[in-house]
PDB file of N, CA and C in Angstrom:
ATOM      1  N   UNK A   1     306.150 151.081 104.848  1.00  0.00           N
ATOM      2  CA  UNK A   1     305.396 151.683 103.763  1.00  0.00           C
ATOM      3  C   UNK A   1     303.913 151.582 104.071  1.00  0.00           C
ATOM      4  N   UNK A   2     303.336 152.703 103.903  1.00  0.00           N
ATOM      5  CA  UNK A   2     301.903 153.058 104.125  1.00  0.00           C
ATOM      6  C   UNK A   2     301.514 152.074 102.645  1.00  0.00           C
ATOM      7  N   UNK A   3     299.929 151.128 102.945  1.00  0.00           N
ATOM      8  CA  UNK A   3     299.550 151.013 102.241  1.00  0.00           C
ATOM      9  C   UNK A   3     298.287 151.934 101.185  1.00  0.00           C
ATOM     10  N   UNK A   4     298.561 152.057  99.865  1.00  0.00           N
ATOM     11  CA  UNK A   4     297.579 152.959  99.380  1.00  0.00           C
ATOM     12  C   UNK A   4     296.506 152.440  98.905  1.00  0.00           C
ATOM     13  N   UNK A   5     295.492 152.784  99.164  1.00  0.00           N
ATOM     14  CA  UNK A   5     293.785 151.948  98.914  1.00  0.00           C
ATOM     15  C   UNK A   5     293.816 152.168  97.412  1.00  0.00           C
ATOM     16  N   UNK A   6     293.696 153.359  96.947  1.00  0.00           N
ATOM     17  CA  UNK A   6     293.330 154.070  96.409  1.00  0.00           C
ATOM     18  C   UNK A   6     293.980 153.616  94.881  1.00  0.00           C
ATOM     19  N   UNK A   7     295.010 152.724  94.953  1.00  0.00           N
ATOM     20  CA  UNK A   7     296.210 152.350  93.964  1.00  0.00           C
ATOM     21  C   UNK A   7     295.511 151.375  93.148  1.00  0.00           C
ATOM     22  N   UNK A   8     294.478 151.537  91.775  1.00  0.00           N
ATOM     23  CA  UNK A   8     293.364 150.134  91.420  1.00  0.00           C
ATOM     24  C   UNK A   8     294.633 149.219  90.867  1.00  0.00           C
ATOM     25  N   UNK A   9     295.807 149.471  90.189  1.00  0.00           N
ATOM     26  CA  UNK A   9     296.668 148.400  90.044  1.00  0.00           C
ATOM     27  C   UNK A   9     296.634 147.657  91.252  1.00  0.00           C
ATOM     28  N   UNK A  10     297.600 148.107  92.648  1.00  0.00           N
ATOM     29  CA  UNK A  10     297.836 147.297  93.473  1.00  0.00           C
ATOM     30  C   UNK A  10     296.973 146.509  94.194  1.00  0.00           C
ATOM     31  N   UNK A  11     295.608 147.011  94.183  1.00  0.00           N
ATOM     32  CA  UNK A  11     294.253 146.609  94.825  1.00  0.00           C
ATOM     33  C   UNK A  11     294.015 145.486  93.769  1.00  0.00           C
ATOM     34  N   UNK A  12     294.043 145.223  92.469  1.00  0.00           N
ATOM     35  CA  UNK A  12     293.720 144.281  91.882  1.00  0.00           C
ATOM     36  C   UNK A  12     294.557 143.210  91.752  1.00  0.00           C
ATOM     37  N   UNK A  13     296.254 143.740  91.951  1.00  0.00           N
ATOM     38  CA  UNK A  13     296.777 142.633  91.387  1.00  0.00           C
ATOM     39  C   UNK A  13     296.608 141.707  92.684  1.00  0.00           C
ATOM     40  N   UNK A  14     296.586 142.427  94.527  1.00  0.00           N
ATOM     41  CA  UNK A  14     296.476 141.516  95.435  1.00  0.00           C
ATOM     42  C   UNK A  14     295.178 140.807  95.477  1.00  0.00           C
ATOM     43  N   UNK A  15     294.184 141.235  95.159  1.00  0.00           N
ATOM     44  CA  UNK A  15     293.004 140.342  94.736  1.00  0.00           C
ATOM     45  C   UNK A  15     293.041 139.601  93.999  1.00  0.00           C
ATOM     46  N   UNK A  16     293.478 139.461  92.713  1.00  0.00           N
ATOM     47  CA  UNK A  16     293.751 138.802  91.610  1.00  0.00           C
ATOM     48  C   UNK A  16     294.583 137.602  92.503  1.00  0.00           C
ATOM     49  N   UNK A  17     295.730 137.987  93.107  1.00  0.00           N
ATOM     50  CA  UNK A  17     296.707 136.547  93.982  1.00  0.00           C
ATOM     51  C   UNK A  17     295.730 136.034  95.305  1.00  0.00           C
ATOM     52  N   UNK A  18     294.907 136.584  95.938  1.00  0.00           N
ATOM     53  CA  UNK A  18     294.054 136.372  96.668  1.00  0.00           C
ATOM     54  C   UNK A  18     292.818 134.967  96.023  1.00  0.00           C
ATOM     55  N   UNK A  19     292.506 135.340  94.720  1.00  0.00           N
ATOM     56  CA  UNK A  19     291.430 134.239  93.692  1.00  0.00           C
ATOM     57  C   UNK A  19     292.503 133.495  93.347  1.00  0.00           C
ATOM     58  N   UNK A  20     294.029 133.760  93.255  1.00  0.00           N
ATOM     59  CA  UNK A  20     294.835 132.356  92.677  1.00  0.00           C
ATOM     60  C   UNK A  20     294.812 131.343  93.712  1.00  0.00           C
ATOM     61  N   UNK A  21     295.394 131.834  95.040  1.00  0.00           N
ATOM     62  CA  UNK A  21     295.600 130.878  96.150  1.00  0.00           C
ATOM     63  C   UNK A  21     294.502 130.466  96.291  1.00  0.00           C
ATOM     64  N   UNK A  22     293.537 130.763  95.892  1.00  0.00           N
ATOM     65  CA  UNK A  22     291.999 129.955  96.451  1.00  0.00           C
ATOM     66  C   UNK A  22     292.040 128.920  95.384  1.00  0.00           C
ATOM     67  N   UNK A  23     292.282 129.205  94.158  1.00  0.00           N
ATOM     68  CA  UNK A  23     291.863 128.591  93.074  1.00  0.00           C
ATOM     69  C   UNK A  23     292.889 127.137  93.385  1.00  0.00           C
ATOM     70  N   UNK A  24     294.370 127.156  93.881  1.00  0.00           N
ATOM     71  CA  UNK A  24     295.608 126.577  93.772  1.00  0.00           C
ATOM     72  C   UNK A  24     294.929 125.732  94.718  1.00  0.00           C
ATOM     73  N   UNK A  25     294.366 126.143  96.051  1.00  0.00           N
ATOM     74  CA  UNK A  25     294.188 124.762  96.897  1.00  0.00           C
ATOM     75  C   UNK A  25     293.038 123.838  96.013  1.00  0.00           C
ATOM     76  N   UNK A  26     292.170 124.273  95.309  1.00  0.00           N
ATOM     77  CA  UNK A  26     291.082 123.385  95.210  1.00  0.00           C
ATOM     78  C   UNK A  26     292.232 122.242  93.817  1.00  0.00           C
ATOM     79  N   UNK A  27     292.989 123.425  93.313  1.00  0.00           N
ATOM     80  CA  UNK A  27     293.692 122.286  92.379  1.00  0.00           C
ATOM     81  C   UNK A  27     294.524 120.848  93.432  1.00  0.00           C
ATOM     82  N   UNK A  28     295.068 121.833  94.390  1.00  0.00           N
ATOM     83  CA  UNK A  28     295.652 120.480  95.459  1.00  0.00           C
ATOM     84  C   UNK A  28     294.550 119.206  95.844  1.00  0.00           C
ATOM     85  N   UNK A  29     293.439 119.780  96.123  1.00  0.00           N
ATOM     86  CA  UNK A  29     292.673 118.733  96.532  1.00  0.00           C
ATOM     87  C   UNK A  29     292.606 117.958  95.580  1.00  0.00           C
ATOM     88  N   UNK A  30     292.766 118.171  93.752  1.00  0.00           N
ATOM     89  CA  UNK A  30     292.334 117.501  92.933  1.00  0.00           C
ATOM     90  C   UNK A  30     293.458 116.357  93.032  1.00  0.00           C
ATOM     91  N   UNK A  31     294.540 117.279  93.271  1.00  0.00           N
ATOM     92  CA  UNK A  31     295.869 116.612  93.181  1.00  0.00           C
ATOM     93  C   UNK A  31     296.538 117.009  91.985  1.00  0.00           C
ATOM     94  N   UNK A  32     295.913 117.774  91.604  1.00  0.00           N
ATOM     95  CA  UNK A  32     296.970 118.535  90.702  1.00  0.00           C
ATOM     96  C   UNK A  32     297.809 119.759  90.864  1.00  0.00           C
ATOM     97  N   UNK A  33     298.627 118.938  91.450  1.00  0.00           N
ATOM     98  CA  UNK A  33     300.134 119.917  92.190  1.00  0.00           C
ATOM     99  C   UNK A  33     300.709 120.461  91.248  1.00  0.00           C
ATOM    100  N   UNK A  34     300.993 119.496  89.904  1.00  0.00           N
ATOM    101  CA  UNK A  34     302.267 120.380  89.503  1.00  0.00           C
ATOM    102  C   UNK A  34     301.419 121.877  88.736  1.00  0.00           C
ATOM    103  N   UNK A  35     300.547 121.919  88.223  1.00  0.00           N
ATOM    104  CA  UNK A  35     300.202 122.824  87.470  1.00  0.00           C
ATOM    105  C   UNK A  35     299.455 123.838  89.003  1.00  0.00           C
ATOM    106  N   UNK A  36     299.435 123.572  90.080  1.00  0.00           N
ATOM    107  CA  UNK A  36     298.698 124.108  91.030  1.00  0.00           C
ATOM    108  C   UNK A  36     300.244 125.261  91.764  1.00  0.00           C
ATOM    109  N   UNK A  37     301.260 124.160  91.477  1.00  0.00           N
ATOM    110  CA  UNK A  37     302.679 124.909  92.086  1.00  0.00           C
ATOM    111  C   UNK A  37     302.565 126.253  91.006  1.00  0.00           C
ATOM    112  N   UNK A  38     302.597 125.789  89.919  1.00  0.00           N
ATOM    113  CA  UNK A  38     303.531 127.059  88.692  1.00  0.00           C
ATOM    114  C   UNK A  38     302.329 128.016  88.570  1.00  0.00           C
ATOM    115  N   UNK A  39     301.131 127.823  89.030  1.00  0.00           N
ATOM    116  CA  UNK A  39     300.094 128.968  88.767  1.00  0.00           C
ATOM    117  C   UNK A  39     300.358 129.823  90.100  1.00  0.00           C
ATOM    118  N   UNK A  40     300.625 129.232  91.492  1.00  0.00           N
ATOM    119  CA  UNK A  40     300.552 129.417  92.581  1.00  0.00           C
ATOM    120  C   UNK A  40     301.862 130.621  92.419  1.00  0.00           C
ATOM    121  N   UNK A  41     302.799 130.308  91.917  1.00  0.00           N
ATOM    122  CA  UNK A  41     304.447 131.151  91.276  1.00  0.00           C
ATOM    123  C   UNK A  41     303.879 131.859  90.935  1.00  0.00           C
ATOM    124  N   UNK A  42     303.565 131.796  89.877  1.00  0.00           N
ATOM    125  CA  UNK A  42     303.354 133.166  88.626  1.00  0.00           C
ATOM    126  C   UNK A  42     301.896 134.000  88.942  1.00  0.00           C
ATOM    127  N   UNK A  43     301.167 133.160  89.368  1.00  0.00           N
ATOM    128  CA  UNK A  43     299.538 134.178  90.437  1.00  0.00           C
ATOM    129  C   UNK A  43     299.840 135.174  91.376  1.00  0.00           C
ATOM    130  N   UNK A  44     300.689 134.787  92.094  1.00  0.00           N
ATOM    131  CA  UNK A  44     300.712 135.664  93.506  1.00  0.00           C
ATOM    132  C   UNK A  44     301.797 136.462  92.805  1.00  0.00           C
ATOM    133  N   UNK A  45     303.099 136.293  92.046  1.00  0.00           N
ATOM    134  CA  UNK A  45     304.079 137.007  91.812  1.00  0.00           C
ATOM    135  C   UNK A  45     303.901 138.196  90.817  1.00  0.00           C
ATOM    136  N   UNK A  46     302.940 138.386  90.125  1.00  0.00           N
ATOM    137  CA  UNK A  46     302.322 139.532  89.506  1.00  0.00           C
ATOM    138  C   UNK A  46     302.201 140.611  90.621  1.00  0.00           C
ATOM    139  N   UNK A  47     300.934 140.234  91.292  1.00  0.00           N
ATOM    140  CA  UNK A  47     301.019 141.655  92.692  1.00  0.00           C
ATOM    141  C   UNK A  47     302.548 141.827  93.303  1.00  0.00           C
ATOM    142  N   UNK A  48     303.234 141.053  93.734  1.00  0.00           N
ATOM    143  CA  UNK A  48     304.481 141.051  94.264  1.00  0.00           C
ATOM    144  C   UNK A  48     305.210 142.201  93.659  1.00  0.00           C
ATOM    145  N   UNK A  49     305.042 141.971  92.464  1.00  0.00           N
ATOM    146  CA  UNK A  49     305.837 143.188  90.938  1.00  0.00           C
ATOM    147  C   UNK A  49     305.914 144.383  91.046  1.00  0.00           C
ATOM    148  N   UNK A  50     303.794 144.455  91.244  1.00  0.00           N
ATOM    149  CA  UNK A  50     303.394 145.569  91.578  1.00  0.00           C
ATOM    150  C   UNK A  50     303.979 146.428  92.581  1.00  0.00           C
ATOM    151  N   UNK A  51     303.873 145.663  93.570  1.00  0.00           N
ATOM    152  CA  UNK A  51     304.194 146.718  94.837  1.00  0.00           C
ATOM    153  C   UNK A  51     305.828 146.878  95.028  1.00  0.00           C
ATOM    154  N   UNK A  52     306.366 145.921  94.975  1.00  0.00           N
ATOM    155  CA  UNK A  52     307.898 146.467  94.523  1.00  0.00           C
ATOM    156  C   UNK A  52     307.806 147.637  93.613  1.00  0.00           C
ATOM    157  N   UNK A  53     306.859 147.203  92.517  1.00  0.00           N
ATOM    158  CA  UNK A  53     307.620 148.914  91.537  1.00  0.00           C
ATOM    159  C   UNK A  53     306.895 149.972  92.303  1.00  0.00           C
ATOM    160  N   UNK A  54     306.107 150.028  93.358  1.00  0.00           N
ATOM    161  CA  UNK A  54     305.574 151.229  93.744  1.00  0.00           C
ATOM    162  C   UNK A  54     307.103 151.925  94.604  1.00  0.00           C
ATOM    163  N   UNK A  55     307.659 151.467  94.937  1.00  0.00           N
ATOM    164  CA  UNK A  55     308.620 151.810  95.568  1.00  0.00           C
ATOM    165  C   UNK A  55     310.142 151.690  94.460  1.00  0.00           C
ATOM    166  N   UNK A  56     309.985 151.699  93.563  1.00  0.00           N
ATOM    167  CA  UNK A  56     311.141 152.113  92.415  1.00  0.00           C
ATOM    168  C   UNK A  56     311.974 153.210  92.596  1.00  0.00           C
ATOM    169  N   UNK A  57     313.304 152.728  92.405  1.00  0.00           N
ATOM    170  CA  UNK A  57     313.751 153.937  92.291  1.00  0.00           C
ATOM    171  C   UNK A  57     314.362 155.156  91.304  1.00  0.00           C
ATOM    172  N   UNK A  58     313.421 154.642  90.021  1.00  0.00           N
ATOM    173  CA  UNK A  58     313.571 155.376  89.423  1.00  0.00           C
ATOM    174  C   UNK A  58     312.423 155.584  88.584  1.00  0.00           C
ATOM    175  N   UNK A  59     312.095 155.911  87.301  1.00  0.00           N
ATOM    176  CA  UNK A  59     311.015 155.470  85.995  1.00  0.00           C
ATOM    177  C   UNK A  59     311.412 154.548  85.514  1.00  0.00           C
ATOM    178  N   UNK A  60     312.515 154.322  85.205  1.00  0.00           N
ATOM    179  CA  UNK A  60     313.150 153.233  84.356  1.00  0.00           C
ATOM    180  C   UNK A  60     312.925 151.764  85.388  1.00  0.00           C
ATOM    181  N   UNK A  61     313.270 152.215  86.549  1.00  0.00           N
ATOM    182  CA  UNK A  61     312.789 150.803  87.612  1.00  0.00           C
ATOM    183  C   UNK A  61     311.636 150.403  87.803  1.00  0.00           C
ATOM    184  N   UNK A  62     310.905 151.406  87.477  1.00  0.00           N
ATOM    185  CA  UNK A  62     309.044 151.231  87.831  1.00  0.00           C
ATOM    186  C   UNK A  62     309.161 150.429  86.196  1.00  0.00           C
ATOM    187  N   UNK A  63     309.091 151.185  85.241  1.00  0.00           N
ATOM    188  CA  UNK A  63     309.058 150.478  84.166  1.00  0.00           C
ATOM    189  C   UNK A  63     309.289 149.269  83.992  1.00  0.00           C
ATOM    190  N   UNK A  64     310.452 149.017  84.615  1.00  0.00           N
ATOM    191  CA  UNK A  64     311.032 147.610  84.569  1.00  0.00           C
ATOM    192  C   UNK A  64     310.279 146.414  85.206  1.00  0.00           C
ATOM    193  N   UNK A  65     310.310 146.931  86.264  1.00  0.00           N
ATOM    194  CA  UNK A  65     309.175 145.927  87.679  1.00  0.00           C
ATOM    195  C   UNK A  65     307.906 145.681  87.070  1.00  0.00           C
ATOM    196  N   UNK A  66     307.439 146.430  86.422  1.00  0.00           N
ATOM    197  CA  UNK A  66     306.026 146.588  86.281  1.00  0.00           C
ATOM    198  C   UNK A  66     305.522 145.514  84.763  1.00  0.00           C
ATOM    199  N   UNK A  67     307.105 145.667  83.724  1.00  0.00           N
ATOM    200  CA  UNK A  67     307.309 144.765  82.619  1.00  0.00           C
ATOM    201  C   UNK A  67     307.230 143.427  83.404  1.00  0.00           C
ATOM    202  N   UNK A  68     308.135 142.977  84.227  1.00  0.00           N
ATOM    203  CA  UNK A  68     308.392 141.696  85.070  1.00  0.00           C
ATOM    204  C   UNK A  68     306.845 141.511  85.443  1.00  0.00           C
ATOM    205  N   UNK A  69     306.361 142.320  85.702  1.00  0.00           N
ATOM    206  CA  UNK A  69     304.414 141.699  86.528  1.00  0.00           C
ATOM    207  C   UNK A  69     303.890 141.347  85.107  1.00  0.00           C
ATOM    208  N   UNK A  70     304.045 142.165  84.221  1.00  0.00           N
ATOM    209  CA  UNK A  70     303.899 141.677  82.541  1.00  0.00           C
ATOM    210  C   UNK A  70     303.926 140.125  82.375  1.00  0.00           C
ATOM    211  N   UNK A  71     305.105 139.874  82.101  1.00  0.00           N
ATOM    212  CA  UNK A  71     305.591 138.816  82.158  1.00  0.00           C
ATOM    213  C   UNK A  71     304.886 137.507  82.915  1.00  0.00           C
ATOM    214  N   UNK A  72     304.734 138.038  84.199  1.00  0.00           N
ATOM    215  CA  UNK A  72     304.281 136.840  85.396  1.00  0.00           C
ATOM    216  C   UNK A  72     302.849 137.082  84.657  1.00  0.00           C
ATOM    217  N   UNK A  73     302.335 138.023  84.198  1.00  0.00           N
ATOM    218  CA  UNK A  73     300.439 137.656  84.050  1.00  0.00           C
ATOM    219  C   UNK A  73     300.261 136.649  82.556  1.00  0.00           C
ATOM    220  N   UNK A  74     301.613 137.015  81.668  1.00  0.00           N
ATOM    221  CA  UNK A  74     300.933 135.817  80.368  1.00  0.00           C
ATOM    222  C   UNK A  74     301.708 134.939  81.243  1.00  0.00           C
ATOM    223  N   UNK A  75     302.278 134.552  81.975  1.00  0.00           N
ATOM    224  CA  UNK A  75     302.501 133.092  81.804  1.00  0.00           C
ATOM    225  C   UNK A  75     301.745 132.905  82.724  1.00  0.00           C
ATOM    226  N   UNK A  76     301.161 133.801  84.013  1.00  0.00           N
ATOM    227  CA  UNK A  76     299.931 132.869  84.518  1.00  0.00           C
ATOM    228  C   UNK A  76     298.442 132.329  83.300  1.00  0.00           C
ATOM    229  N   UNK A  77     298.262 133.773  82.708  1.00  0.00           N
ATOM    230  CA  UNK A  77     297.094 133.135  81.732  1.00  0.00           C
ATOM    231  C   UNK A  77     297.917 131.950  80.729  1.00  0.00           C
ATOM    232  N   UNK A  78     298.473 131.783  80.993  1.00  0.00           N
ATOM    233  CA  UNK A  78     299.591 130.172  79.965  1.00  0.00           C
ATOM    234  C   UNK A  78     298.889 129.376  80.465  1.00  0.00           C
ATOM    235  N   UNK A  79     298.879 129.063  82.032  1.00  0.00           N
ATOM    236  CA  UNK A  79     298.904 127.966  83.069  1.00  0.00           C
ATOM    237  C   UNK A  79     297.002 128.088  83.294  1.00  0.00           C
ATOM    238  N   UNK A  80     296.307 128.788  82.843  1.00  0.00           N
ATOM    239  CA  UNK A  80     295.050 128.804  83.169  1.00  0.00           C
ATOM    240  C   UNK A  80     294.533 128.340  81.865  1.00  0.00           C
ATOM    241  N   UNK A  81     294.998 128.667  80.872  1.00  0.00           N
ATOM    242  CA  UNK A  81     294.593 128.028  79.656  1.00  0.00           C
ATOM    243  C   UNK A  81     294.899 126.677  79.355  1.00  0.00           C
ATOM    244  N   UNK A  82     296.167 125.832  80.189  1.00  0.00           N
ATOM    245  CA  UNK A  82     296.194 124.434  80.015  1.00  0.00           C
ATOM    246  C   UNK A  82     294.917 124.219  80.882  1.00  0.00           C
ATOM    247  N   UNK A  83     294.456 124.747  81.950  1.00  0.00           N
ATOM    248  CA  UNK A  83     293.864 124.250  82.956  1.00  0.00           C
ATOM    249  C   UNK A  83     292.474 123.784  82.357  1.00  0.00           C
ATOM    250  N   UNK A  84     292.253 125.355  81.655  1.00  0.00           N
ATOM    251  CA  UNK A  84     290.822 125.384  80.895  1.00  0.00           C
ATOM    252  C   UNK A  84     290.536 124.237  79.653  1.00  0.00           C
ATOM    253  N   UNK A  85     291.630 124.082  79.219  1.00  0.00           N
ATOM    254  CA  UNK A  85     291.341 122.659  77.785  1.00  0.00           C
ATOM    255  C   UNK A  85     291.976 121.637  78.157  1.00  0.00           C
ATOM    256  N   UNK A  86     292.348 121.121  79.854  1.00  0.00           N
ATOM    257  CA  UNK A  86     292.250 119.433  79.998  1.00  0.00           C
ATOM    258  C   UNK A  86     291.428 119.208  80.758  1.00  0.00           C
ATOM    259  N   UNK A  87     291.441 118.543  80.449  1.00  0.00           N
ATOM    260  CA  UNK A  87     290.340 117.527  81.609  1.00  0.00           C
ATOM    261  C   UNK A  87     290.145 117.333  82.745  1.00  0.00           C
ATOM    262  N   UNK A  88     289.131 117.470  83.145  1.00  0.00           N
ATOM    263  CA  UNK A  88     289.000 116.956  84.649  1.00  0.00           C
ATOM    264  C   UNK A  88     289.617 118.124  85.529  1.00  0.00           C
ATOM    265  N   UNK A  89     289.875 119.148  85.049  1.00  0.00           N
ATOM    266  CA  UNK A  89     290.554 120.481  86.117  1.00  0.00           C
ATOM    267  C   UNK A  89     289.276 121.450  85.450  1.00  0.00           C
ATOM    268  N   UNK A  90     289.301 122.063  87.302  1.00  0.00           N
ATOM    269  CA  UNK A  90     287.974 123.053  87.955  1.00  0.00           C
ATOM    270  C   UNK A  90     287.562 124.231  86.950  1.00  0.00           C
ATOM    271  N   UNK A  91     286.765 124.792  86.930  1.00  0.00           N
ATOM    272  CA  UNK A  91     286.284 125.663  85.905  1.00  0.00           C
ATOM    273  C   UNK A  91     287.414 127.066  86.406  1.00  0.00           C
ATOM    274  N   UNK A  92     288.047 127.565  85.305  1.00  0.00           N
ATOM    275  CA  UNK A  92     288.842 129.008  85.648  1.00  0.00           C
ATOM    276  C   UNK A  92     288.569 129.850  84.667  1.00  0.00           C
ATOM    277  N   UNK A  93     287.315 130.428  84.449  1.00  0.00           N
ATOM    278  CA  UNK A  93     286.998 131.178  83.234  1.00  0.00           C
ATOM    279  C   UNK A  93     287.207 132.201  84.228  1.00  0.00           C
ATOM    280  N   UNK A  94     286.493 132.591  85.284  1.00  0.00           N
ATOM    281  CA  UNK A  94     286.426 134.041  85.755  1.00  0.00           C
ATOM    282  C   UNK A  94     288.051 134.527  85.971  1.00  0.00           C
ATOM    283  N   UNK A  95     289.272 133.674  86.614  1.00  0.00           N
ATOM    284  CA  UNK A  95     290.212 133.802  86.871  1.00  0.00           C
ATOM    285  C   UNK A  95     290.681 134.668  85.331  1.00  0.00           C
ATOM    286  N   UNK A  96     290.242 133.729  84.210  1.00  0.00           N
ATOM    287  CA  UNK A  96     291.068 134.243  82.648  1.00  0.00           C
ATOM    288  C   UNK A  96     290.333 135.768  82.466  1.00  0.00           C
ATOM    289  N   UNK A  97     288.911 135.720  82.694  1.00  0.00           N
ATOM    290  CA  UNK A  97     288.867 137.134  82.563  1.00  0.00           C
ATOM    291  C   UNK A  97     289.272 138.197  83.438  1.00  0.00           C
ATOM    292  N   UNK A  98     290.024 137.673  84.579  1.00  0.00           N
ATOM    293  CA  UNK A  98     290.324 138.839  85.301  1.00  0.00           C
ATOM    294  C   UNK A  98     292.119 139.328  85.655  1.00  0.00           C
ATOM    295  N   UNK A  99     292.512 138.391  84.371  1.00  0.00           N
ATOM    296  CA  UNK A  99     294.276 138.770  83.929  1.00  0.00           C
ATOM    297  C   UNK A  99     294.087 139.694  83.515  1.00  0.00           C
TER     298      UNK A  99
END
């Protein structure tokens, strides 16, 4: 599959997982794995959604895939909002505005 530039969903959601994995190691360094694992899941697996439904095989499948990236983006903003009101974990405001 040719990639399409031009696609601002797919261009954002791999950027968007591009700022998670960055964001996930600095949580490792903190040592905060477990909330660094389930953002690291549900961050990158939004774009994943995406580009599967570009290749759907139907409307109803695009629809579907594209609900599932749904899905993966509130529960990543879930996991960014514990991040944002405890303690001692890295600033992720830009990450929340860019779900």
């Amino acid at each position: 599959m040719q990639y399409n530039k031009k696609n601002f969903i797919v261009e954002k959601s791999l950027n968007f997982a591009l700022q998670i994995i960055e964001f996930c190691e600095l949580l490792d360094r903190k040592k905060k794995f477990i909330l660094s694992n389930q953002l690291l899941k549900s961050g990158t697996s939004i774009g994943a959604n995406v580009r599967e439904a570009q290749n759907a095989e139907s409307a109803i499948d695009f629809i579907h895939k594209l609900k599932i990236a749904a899905k993966e983006a509130d529960e990543t903003q879930y996991w960014l909002l514990l991040c944002k009101r405890s303690k001692n974990y890295p600033n992720c405001e830009t990450l929340l505005l860019d779900i």
